[in-house]
C-alpha atoms as a PDB file:
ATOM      1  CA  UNK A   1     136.363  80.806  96.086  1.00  0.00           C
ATOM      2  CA  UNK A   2     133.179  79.281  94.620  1.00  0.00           C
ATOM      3  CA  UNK A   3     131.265  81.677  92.558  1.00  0.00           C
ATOM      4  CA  UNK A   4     127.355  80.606  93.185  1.00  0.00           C
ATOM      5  CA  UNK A   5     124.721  81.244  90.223  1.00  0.00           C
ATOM      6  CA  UNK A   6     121.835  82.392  90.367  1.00  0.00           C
ATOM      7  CA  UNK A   7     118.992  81.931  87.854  1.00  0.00           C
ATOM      8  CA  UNK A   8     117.704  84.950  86.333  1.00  0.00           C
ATOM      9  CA  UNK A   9     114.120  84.193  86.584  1.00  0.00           C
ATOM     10  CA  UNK A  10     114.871  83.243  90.298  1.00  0.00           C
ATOM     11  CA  UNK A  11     116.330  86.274  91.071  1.00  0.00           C
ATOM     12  CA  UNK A  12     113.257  88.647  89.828  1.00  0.00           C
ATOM     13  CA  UNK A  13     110.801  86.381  91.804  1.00  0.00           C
ATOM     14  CA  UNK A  14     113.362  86.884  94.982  1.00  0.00           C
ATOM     15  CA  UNK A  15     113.026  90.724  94.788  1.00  0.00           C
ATOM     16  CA  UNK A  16     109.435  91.101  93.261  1.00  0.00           C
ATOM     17  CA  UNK A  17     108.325  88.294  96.609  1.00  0.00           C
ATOM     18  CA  UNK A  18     110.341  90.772  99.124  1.00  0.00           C
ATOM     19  CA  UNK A  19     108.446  94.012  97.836  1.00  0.00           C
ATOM     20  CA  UNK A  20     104.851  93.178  97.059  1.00  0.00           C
ATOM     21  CA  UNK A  21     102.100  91.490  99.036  1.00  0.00           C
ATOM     22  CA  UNK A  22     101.460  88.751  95.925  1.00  0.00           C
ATOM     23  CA  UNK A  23     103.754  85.803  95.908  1.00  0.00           C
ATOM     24  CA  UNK A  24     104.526  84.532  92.666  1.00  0.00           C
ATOM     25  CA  UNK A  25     106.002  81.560  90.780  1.00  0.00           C
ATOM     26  CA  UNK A  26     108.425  80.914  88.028  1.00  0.00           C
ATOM     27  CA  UNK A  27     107.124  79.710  85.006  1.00  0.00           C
ATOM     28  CA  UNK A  28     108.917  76.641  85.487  1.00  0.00           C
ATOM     29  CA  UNK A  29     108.107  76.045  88.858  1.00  0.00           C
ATOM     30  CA  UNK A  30     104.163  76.560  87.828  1.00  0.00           C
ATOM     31  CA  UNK A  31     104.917  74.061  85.246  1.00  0.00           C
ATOM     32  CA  UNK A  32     106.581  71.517  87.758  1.00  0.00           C
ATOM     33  CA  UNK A  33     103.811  71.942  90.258  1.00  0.00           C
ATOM     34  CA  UNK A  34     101.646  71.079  87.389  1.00  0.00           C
ATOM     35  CA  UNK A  35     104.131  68.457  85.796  1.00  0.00           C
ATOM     36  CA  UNK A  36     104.431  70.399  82.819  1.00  0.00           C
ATOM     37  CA  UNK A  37     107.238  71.552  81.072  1.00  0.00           C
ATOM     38  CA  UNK A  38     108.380  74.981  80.542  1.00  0.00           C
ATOM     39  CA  UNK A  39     106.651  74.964  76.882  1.00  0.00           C
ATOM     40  CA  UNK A  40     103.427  73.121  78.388  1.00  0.00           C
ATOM     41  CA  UNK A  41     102.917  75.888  80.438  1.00  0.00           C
ATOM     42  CA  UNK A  42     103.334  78.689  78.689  1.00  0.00           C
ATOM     43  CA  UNK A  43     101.313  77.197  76.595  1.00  0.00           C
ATOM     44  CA  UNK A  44      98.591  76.587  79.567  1.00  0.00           C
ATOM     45  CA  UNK A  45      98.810  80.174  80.846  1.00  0.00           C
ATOM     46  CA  UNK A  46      97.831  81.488  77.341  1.00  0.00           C
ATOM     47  CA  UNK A  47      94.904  79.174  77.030  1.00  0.00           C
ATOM     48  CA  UNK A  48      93.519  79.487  80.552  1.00  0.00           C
ATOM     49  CA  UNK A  49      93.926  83.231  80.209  1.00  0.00           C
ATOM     50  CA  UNK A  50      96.206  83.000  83.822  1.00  0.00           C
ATOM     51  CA  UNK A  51      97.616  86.383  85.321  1.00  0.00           C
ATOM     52  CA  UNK A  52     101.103  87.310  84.217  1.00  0.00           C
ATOM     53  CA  UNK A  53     103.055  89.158  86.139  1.00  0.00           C
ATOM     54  CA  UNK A  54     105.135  91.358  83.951  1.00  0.00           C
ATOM     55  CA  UNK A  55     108.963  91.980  84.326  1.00  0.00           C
ATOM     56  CA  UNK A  56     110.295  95.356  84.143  1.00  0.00           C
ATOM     57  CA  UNK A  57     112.231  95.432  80.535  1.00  0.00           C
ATOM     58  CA  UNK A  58     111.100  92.259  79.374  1.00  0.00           C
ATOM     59  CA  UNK A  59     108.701  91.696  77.111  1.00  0.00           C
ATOM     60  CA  UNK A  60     108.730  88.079  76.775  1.00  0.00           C
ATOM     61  CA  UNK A  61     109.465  86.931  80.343  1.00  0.00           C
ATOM     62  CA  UNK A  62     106.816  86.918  83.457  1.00  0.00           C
ATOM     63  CA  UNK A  63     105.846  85.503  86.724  1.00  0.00           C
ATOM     64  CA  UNK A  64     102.646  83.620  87.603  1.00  0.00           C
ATOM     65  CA  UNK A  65     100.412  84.192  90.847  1.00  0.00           C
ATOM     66  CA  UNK A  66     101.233  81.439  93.174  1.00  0.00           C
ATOM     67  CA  UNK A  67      97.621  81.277  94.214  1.00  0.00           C
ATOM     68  CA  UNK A  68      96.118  80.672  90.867  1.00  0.00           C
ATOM     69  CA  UNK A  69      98.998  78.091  90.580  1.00  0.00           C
ATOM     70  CA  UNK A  70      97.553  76.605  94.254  1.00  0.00           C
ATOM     71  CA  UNK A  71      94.074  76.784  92.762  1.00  0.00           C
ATOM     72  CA  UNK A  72      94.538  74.814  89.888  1.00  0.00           C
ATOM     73  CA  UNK A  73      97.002  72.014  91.954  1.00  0.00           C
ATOM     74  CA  UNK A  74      93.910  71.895  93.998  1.00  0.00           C
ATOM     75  CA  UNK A  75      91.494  70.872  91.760  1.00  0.00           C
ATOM     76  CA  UNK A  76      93.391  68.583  90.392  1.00  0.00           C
END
């Protein structure tokens, strides 16, 4: 039996996209979408002032609105 693993962050955005009406990103996949890394984009959230989604009991770990993420991809 393969055990399948699923990524932390991945798993939040699964649940939080299944019980609210905004549909969010990773940080990564912001980053990606942005071809940043991980770093970059934290990095670019702070300094852009972006919306973060917070995570219940974490303080250092959030999601990103995918339509500010679409916004930005868009004007670039």
């Amino acid at each position: 039996m393969q055990v399948v693993f699923e990524d932390w962050d991945q798993k939040i955005k699964k649940t939080f996209n299944a019980t609210s009406k905004q549909v969010v990103l990773t940080v990564t996949e912001a980053g990606e979408l942005l071809g940043l890394t991980k770093d970059q984009m934290k990095v670019y959230v702070l300094k852009h002032n972006l919306t973060k989604v917070p995570i219940n009991r974490s303080v250092h770990r959030y999601l990103l609105l995918k339509s500010e993420i679409d916004e930005i991809v868009a004007k670039a």
